[in-house]
C-alpha atoms as a PDB file:
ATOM      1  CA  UNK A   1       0.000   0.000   0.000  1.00  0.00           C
ATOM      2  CA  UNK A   2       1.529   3.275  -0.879  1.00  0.00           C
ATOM      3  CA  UNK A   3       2.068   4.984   2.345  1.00  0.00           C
ATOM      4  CA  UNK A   4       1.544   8.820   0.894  1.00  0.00           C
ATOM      5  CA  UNK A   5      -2.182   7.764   0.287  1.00  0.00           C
ATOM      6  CA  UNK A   6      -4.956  10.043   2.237  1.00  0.00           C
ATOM      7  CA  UNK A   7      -2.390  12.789   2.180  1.00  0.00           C
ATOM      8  CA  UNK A   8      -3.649  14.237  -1.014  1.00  0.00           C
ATOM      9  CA  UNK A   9      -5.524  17.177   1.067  1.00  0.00           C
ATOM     10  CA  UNK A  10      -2.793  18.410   3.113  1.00  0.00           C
ATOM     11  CA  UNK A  11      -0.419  18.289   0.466  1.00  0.00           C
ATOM     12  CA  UNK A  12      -2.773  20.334  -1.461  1.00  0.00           C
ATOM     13  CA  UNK A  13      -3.184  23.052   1.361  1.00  0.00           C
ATOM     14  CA  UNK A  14       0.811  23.308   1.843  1.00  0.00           C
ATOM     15  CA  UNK A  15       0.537  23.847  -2.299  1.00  0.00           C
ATOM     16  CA  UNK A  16      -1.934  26.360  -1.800  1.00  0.00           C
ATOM     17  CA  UNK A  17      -1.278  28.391   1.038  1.00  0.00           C
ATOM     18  CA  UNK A  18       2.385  27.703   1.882  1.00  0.00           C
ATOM     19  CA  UNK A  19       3.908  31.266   1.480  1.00  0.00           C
ATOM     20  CA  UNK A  20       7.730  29.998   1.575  1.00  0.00           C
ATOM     21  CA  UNK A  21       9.892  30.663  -1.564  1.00  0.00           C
ATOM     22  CA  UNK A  22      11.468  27.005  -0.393  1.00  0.00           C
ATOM     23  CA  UNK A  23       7.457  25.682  -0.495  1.00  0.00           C
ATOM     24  CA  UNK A  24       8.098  22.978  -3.331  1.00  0.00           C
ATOM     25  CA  UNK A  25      11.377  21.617  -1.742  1.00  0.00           C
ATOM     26  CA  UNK A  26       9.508  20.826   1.542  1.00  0.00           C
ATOM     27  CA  UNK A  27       7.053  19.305   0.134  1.00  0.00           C
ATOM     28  CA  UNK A  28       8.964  16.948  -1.400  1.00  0.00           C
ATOM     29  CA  UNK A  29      10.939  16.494   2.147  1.00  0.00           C
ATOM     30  CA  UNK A  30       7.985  15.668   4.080  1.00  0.00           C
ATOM     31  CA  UNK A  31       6.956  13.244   0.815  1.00  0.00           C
ATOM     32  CA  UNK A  32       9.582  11.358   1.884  1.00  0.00           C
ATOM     33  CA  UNK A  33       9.557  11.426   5.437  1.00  0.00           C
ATOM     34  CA  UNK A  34       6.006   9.664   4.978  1.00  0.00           C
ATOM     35  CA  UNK A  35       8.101   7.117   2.925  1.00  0.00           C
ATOM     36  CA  UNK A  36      10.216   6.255   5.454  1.00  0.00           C
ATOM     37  CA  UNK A  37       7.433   5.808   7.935  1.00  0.00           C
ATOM     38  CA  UNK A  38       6.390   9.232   9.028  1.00  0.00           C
ATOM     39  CA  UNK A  39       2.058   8.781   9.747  1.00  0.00           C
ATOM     40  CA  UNK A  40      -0.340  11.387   8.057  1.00  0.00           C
ATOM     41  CA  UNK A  41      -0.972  13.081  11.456  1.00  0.00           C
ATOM     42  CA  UNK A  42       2.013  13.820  11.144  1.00  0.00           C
ATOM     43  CA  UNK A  43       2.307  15.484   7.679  1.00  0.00           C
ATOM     44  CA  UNK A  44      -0.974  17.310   8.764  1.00  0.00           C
ATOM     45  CA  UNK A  45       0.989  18.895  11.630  1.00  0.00           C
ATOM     46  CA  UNK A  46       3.686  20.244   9.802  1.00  0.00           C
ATOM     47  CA  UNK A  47       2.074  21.008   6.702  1.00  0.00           C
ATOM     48  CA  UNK A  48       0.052  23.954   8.930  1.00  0.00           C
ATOM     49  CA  UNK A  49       3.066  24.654  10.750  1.00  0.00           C
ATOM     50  CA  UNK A  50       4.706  25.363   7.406  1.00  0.00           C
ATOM     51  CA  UNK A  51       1.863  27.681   6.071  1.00  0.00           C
ATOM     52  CA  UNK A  52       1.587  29.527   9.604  1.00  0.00           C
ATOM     53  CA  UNK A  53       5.235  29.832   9.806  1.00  0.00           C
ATOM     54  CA  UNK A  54       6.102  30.681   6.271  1.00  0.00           C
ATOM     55  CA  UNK A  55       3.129  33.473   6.901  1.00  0.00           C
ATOM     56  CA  UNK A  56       5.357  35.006   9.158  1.00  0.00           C
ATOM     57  CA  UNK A  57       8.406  34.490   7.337  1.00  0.00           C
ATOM     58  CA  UNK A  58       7.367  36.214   4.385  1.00  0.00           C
ATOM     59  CA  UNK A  59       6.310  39.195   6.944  1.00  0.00           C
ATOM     60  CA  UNK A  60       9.062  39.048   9.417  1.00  0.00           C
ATOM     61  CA  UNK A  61      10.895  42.499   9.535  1.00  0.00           C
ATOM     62  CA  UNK A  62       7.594  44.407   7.602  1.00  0.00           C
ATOM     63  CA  UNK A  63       5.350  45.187  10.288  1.00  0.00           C
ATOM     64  CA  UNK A  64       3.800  48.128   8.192  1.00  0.00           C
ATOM     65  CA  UNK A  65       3.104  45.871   5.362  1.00  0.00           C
ATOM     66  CA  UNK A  66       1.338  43.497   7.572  1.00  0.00           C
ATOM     67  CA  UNK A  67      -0.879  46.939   9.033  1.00  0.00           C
ATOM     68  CA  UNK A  68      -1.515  47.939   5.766  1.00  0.00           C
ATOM     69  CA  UNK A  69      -2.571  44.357   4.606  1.00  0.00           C
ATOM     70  CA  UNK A  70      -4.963  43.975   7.396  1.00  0.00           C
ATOM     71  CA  UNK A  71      -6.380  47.446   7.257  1.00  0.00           C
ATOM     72  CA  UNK A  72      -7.060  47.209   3.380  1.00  0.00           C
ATOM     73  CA  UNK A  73      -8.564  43.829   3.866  1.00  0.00           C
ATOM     74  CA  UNK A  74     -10.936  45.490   6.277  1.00  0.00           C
ATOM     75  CA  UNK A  75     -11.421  48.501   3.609  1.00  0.00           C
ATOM     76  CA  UNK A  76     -12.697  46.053   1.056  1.00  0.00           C
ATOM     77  CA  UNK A  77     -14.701  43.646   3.078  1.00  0.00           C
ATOM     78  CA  UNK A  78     -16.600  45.861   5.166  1.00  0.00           C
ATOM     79  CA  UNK A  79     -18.142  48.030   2.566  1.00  0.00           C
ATOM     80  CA  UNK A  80     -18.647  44.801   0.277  1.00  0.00           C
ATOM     81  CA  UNK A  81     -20.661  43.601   3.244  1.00  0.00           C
ATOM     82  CA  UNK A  82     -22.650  46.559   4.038  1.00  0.00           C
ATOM     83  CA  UNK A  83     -23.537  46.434   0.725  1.00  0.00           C
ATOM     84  CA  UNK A  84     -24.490  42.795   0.507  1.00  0.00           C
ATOM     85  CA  UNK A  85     -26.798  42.918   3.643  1.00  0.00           C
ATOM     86  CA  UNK A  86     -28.167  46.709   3.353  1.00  0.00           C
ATOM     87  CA  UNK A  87     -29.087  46.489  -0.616  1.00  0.00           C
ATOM     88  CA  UNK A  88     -28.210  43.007  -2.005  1.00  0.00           C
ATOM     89  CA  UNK A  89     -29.700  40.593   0.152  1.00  0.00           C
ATOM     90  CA  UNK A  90     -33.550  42.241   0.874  1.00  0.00           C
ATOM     91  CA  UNK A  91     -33.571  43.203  -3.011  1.00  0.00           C
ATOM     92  CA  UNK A  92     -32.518  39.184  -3.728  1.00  0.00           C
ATOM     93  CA  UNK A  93     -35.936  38.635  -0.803  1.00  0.00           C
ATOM     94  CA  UNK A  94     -38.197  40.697  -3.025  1.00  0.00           C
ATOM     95  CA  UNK A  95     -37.165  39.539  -6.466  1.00  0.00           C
ATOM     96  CA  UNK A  96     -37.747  35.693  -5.263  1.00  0.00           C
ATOM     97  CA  UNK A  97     -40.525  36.623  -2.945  1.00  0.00           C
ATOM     98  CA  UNK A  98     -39.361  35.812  -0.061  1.00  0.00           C
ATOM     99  CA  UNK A  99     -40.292  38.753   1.546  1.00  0.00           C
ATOM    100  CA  UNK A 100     -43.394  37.263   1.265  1.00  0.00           C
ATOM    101  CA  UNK A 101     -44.011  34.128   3.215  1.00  0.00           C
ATOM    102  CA  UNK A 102     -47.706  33.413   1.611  1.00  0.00           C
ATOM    103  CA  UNK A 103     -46.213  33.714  -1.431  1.00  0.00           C
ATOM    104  CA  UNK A 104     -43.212  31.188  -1.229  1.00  0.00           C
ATOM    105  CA  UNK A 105     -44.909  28.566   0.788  1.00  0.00           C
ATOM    106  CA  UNK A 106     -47.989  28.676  -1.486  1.00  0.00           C
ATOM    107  CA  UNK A 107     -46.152  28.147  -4.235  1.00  0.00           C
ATOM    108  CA  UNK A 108     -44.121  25.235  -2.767  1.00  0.00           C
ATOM    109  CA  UNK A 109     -47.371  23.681  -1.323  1.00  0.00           C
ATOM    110  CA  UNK A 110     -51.014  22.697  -2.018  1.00  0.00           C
ATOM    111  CA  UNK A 111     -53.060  24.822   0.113  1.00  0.00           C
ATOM    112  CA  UNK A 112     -53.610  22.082   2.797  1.00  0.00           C
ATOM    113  CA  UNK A 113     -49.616  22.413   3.782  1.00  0.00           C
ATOM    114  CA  UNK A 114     -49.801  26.511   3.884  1.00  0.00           C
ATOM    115  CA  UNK A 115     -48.744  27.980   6.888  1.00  0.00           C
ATOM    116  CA  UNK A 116     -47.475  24.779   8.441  1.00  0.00           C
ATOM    117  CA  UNK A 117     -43.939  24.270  10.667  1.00  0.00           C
ATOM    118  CA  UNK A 118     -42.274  22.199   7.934  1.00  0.00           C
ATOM    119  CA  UNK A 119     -42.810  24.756   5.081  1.00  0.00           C
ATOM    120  CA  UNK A 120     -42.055  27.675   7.548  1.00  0.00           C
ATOM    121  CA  UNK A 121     -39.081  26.096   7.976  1.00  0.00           C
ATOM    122  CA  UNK A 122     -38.329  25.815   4.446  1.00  0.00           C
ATOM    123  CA  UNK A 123     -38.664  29.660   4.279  1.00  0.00           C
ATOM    124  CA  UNK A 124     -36.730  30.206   6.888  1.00  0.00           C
ATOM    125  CA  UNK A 125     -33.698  28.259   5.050  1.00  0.00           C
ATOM    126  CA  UNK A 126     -34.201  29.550   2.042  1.00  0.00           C
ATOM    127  CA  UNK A 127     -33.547  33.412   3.324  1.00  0.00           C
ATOM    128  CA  UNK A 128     -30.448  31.726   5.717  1.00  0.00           C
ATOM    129  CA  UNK A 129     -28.826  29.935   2.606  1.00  0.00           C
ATOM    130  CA  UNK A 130     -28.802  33.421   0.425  1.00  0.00           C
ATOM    131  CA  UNK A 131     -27.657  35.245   3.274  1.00  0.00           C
ATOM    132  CA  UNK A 132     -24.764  32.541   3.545  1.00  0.00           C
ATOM    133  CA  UNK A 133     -24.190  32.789   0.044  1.00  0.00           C
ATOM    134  CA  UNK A 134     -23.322  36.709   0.155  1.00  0.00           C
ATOM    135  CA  UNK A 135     -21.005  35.913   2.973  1.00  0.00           C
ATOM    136  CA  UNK A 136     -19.219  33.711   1.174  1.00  0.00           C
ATOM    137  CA  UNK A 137     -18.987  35.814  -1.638  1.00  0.00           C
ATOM    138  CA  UNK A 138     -17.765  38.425   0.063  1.00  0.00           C
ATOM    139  CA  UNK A 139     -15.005  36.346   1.584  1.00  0.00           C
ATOM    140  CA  UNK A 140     -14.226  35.242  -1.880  1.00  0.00           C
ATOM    141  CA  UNK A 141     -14.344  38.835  -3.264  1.00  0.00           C
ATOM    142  CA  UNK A 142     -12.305  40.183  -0.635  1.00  0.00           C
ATOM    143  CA  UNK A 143      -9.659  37.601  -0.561  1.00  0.00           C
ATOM    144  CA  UNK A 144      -9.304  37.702  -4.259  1.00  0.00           C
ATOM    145  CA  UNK A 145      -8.904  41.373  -4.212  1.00  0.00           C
ATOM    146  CA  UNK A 146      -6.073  41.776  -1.402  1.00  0.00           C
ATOM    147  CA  UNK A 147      -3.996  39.568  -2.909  1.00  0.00           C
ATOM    148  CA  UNK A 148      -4.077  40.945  -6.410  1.00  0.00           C
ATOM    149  CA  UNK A 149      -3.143  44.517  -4.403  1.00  0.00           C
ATOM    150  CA  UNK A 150      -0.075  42.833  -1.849  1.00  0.00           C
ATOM    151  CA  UNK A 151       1.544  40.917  -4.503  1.00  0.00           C
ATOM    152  CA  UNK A 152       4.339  39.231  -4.310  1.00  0.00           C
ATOM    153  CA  UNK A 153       3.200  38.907  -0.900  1.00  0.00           C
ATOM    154  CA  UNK A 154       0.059  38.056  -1.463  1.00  0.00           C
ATOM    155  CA  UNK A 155      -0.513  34.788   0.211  1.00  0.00           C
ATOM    156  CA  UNK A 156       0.923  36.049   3.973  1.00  0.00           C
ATOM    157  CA  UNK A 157      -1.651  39.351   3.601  1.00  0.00           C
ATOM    158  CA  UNK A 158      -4.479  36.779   2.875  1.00  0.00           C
ATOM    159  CA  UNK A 159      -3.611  34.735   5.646  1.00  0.00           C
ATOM    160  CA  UNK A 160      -3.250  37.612   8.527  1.00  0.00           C
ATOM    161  CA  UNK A 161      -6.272  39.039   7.054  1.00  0.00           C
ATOM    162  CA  UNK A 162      -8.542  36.223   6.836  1.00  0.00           C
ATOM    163  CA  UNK A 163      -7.175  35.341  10.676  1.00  0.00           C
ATOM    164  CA  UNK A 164      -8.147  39.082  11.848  1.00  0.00           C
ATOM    165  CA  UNK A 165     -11.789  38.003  10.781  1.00  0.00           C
ATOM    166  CA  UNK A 166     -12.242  34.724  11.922  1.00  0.00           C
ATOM    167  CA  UNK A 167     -10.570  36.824  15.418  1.00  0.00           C
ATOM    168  CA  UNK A 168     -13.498  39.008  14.496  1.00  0.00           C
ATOM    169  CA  UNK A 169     -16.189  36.028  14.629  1.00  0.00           C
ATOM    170  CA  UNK A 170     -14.805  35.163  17.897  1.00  0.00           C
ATOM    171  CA  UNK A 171     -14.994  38.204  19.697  1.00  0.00           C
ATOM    172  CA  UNK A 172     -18.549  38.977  18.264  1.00  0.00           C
ATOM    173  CA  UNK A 173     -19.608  35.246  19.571  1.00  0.00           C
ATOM    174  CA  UNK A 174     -18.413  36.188  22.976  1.00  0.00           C
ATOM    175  CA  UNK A 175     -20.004  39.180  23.211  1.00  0.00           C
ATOM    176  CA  UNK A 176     -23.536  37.540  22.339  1.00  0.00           C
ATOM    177  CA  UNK A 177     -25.941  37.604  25.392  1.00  0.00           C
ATOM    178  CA  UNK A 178     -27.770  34.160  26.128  1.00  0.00           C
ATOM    179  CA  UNK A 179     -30.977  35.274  24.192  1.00  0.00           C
ATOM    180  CA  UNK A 180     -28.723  36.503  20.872  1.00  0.00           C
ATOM    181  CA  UNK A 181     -29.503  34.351  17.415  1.00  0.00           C
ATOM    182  CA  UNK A 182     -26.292  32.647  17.350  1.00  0.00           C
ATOM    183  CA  UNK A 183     -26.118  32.053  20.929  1.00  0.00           C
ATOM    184  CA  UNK A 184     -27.840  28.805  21.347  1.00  0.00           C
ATOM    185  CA  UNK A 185     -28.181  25.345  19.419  1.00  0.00           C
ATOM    186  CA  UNK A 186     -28.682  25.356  16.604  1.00  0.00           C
ATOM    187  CA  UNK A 187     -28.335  28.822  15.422  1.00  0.00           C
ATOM    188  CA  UNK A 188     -24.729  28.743  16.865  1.00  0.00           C
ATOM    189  CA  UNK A 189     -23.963  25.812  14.990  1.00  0.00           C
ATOM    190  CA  UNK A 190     -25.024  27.945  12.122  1.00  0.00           C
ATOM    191  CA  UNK A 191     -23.311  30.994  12.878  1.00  0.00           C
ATOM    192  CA  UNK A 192     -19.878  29.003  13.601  1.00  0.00           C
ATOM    193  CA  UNK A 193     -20.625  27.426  10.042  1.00  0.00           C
ATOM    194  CA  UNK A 194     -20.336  30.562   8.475  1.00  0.00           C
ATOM    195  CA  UNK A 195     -17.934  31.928   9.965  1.00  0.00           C
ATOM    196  CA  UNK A 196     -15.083  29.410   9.480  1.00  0.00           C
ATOM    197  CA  UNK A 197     -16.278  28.879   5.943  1.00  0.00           C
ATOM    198  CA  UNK A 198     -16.276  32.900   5.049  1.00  0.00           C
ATOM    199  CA  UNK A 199     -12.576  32.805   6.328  1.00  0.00           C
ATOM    200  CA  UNK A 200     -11.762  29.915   4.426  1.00  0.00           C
ATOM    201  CA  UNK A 201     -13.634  31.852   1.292  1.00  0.00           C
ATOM    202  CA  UNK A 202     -10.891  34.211   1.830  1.00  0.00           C
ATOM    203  CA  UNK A 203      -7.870  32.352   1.660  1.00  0.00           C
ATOM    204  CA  UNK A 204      -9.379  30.488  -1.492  1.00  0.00           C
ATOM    205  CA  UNK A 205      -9.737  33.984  -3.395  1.00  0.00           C
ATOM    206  CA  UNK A 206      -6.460  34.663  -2.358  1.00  0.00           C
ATOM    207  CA  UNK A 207      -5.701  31.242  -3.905  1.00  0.00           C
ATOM    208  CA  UNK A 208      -7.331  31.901  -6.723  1.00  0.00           C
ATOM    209  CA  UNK A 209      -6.028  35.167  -7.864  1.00  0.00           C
ATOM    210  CA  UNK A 210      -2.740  32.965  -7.569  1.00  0.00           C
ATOM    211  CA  UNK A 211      -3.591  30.653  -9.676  1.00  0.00           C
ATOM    212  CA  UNK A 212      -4.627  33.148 -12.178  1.00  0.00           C
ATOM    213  CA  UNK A 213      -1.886  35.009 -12.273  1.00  0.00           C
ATOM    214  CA  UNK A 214       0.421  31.714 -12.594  1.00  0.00           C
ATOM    215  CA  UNK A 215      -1.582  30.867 -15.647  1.00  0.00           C
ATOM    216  CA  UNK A 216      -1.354  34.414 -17.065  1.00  0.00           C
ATOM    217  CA  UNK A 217       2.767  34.439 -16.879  1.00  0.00           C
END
Protein backbone atom coordinates (compact mmCIF):
# COMPACT_ATOMS: atom_id res chain seq x y z
CA UNK A 1 0.00 0.00 0.00
CA UNK A 2 1.53 3.28 -0.88
CA UNK A 3 2.07 4.98 2.34
CA UNK A 4 1.54 8.82 0.89
CA UNK A 5 -2.18 7.76 0.29
CA UNK A 6 -4.96 10.04 2.24
CA UNK A 7 -2.39 12.79 2.18
CA UNK A 8 -3.65 14.24 -1.01
CA UNK A 9 -5.52 17.18 1.07
CA UNK A 10 -2.79 18.41 3.11
CA UNK A 11 -0.42 18.29 0.47
CA UNK A 12 -2.77 20.33 -1.46
CA UNK A 13 -3.18 23.05 1.36
CA UNK A 14 0.81 23.31 1.84
CA UNK A 15 0.54 23.85 -2.30
CA UNK A 16 -1.93 26.36 -1.80
CA UNK A 17 -1.28 28.39 1.04
CA UNK A 18 2.39 27.70 1.88
CA UNK A 19 3.91 31.27 1.48
CA UNK A 20 7.73 30.00 1.57
CA UNK A 21 9.89 30.66 -1.56
CA UNK A 22 11.47 27.00 -0.39
CA UNK A 23 7.46 25.68 -0.49
CA UNK A 24 8.10 22.98 -3.33
CA UNK A 25 11.38 21.62 -1.74
CA UNK A 26 9.51 20.83 1.54
CA UNK A 27 7.05 19.31 0.13
CA UNK A 28 8.96 16.95 -1.40
CA UNK A 29 10.94 16.49 2.15
CA UNK A 30 7.99 15.67 4.08
CA UNK A 31 6.96 13.24 0.82
CA UNK A 32 9.58 11.36 1.88
CA UNK A 33 9.56 11.43 5.44
CA UNK A 34 6.01 9.66 4.98
CA UNK A 35 8.10 7.12 2.92
CA UNK A 36 10.22 6.25 5.45
CA UNK A 37 7.43 5.81 7.93
CA UNK A 38 6.39 9.23 9.03
CA UNK A 39 2.06 8.78 9.75
CA UNK A 40 -0.34 11.39 8.06
CA UNK A 41 -0.97 13.08 11.46
CA UNK A 42 2.01 13.82 11.14
CA UNK A 43 2.31 15.48 7.68
CA UNK A 44 -0.97 17.31 8.76
CA UNK A 45 0.99 18.89 11.63
CA UNK A 46 3.69 20.24 9.80
CA UNK A 47 2.07 21.01 6.70
CA UNK A 48 0.05 23.95 8.93
CA UNK A 49 3.07 24.65 10.75
CA UNK A 50 4.71 25.36 7.41
CA UNK A 51 1.86 27.68 6.07
CA UNK A 52 1.59 29.53 9.60
CA UNK A 53 5.23 29.83 9.81
CA UNK A 54 6.10 30.68 6.27
CA UNK A 55 3.13 33.47 6.90
CA UNK A 56 5.36 35.01 9.16
CA UNK A 57 8.41 34.49 7.34
CA UNK A 58 7.37 36.21 4.39
CA UNK A 59 6.31 39.20 6.94
CA UNK A 60 9.06 39.05 9.42
CA UNK A 61 10.90 42.50 9.53
CA UNK A 62 7.59 44.41 7.60
CA UNK A 63 5.35 45.19 10.29
CA UNK A 64 3.80 48.13 8.19
CA UNK A 65 3.10 45.87 5.36
CA UNK A 66 1.34 43.50 7.57
CA UNK A 67 -0.88 46.94 9.03
CA UNK A 68 -1.51 47.94 5.77
CA UNK A 69 -2.57 44.36 4.61
CA UNK A 70 -4.96 43.97 7.40
CA UNK A 71 -6.38 47.45 7.26
CA UNK A 72 -7.06 47.21 3.38
CA UNK A 73 -8.56 43.83 3.87
CA UNK A 74 -10.94 45.49 6.28
CA UNK A 75 -11.42 48.50 3.61
CA UNK A 76 -12.70 46.05 1.06
CA UNK A 77 -14.70 43.65 3.08
CA UNK A 78 -16.60 45.86 5.17
CA UNK A 79 -18.14 48.03 2.57
CA UNK A 80 -18.65 44.80 0.28
CA UNK A 81 -20.66 43.60 3.24
CA UNK A 82 -22.65 46.56 4.04
CA UNK A 83 -23.54 46.43 0.73
CA UNK A 84 -24.49 42.80 0.51
CA UNK A 85 -26.80 42.92 3.64
CA UNK A 86 -28.17 46.71 3.35
CA UNK A 87 -29.09 46.49 -0.62
CA UNK A 88 -28.21 43.01 -2.01
CA UNK A 89 -29.70 40.59 0.15
CA UNK A 90 -33.55 42.24 0.87
CA UNK A 91 -33.57 43.20 -3.01
CA UNK A 92 -32.52 39.18 -3.73
CA UNK A 93 -35.94 38.64 -0.80
CA UNK A 94 -38.20 40.70 -3.02
CA UNK A 95 -37.17 39.54 -6.47
CA UNK A 96 -37.75 35.69 -5.26
CA UNK A 97 -40.53 36.62 -2.95
CA UNK A 98 -39.36 35.81 -0.06
CA UNK A 99 -40.29 38.75 1.55
CA UNK A 100 -43.39 37.26 1.26
CA UNK A 101 -44.01 34.13 3.22
CA UNK A 102 -47.71 33.41 1.61
CA UNK A 103 -46.21 33.71 -1.43
CA UNK A 104 -43.21 31.19 -1.23
CA UNK A 105 -44.91 28.57 0.79
CA UNK A 106 -47.99 28.68 -1.49
CA UNK A 107 -46.15 28.15 -4.23
CA UNK A 108 -44.12 25.23 -2.77
CA UNK A 109 -47.37 23.68 -1.32
CA UNK A 110 -51.01 22.70 -2.02
CA UNK A 111 -53.06 24.82 0.11
CA UNK A 112 -53.61 22.08 2.80
CA UNK A 113 -49.62 22.41 3.78
CA UNK A 114 -49.80 26.51 3.88
CA UNK A 115 -48.74 27.98 6.89
CA UNK A 116 -47.48 24.78 8.44
CA UNK A 117 -43.94 24.27 10.67
CA UNK A 118 -42.27 22.20 7.93
CA UNK A 119 -42.81 24.76 5.08
CA UNK A 120 -42.05 27.68 7.55
CA UNK A 121 -39.08 26.10 7.98
CA UNK A 122 -38.33 25.82 4.45
CA UNK A 123 -38.66 29.66 4.28
CA UNK A 124 -36.73 30.21 6.89
CA UNK A 125 -33.70 28.26 5.05
CA UNK A 126 -34.20 29.55 2.04
CA UNK A 127 -33.55 33.41 3.32
CA UNK A 128 -30.45 31.73 5.72
CA UNK A 129 -28.83 29.93 2.61
CA UNK A 130 -28.80 33.42 0.43
CA UNK A 131 -27.66 35.25 3.27
CA UNK A 132 -24.76 32.54 3.54
CA UNK A 133 -24.19 32.79 0.04
CA UNK A 134 -23.32 36.71 0.15
CA UNK A 135 -21.00 35.91 2.97
CA UNK A 136 -19.22 33.71 1.17
CA UNK A 137 -18.99 35.81 -1.64
CA UNK A 138 -17.76 38.42 0.06
CA UNK A 139 -15.00 36.35 1.58
CA UNK A 140 -14.23 35.24 -1.88
CA UNK A 141 -14.34 38.84 -3.26
CA UNK A 142 -12.31 40.18 -0.64
CA UNK A 143 -9.66 37.60 -0.56
CA UNK A 144 -9.30 37.70 -4.26
CA UNK A 145 -8.90 41.37 -4.21
CA UNK A 146 -6.07 41.78 -1.40
CA UNK A 147 -4.00 39.57 -2.91
CA UNK A 148 -4.08 40.95 -6.41
CA UNK A 149 -3.14 44.52 -4.40
CA UNK A 150 -0.07 42.83 -1.85
CA UNK A 151 1.54 40.92 -4.50
CA UNK A 152 4.34 39.23 -4.31
CA UNK A 153 3.20 38.91 -0.90
CA UNK A 154 0.06 38.06 -1.46
CA UNK A 155 -0.51 34.79 0.21
CA UNK A 156 0.92 36.05 3.97
CA UNK A 157 -1.65 39.35 3.60
CA UNK A 158 -4.48 36.78 2.88
CA UNK A 159 -3.61 34.74 5.65
CA UNK A 160 -3.25 37.61 8.53
CA UNK A 161 -6.27 39.04 7.05
CA UNK A 162 -8.54 36.22 6.84
CA UNK A 163 -7.18 35.34 10.68
CA UNK A 164 -8.15 39.08 11.85
CA UNK A 165 -11.79 38.00 10.78
CA UNK A 166 -12.24 34.72 11.92
CA UNK A 167 -10.57 36.82 15.42
CA UNK A 168 -13.50 39.01 14.50
CA UNK A 169 -16.19 36.03 14.63
CA UNK A 170 -14.80 35.16 17.90
CA UNK A 171 -14.99 38.20 19.70
CA UNK A 172 -18.55 38.98 18.26
CA UNK A 173 -19.61 35.25 19.57
CA UNK A 174 -18.41 36.19 22.98
CA UNK A 175 -20.00 39.18 23.21
CA UNK A 176 -23.54 37.54 22.34
CA UNK A 177 -25.94 37.60 25.39
CA UNK A 178 -27.77 34.16 26.13
CA UNK A 179 -30.98 35.27 24.19
CA UNK A 180 -28.72 36.50 20.87
CA UNK A 181 -29.50 34.35 17.42
CA UNK A 182 -26.29 32.65 17.35
CA UNK A 183 -26.12 32.05 20.93
CA UNK A 184 -27.84 28.81 21.35
CA UNK A 185 -28.18 25.35 19.42
CA UNK A 186 -28.68 25.36 16.60
CA UNK A 187 -28.33 28.82 15.42
CA UNK A 188 -24.73 28.74 16.87
CA UNK A 189 -23.96 25.81 14.99
CA UNK A 190 -25.02 27.94 12.12
CA UNK A 191 -23.31 30.99 12.88
CA UNK A 192 -19.88 29.00 13.60
CA UNK A 193 -20.63 27.43 10.04
CA UNK A 194 -20.34 30.56 8.47
CA UNK A 195 -17.93 31.93 9.97
CA UNK A 196 -15.08 29.41 9.48
CA UNK A 197 -16.28 28.88 5.94
CA UNK A 198 -16.28 32.90 5.05
CA UNK A 199 -12.58 32.81 6.33
CA UNK A 200 -11.76 29.92 4.43
CA UNK A 201 -13.63 31.85 1.29
CA UNK A 202 -10.89 34.21 1.83
CA UNK A 203 -7.87 32.35 1.66
CA UNK A 204 -9.38 30.49 -1.49
CA UNK A 205 -9.74 33.98 -3.39
CA UNK A 206 -6.46 34.66 -2.36
CA UNK A 207 -5.70 31.24 -3.90
CA UNK A 208 -7.33 31.90 -6.72
CA UNK A 209 -6.03 35.17 -7.86
CA UNK A 210 -2.74 32.97 -7.57
CA UNK A 211 -3.59 30.65 -9.68
CA UNK A 212 -4.63 33.15 -12.18
CA UNK A 213 -1.89 35.01 -12.27
CA UNK A 214 0.42 31.71 -12.59
CA UNK A 215 -1.58 30.87 -15.65
CA UNK A 216 -1.35 34.41 -17.07
CA UNK A 217 2.77 34.44 -16.88
Amino acid sequence: MNSRNGLEAPAWLLKTFGCSPNNEMLMGDLAEAVDRGKTAGWYWKQAIIAVVVGAFATLKGRPVTLLRAVSAGWLIFWPLGFASFNFVYPLALVMLGLDEPDLLIGSWAPPFAWHTAPFGRIYTFAMNAIASGLLFAVGIISGWLLAVLFRPHSRSAVFFFSSSVLLSWMVYSASLGDDAIGARLPWSVYFWMNAIVQTFCIVMGGALADRKRSTAS
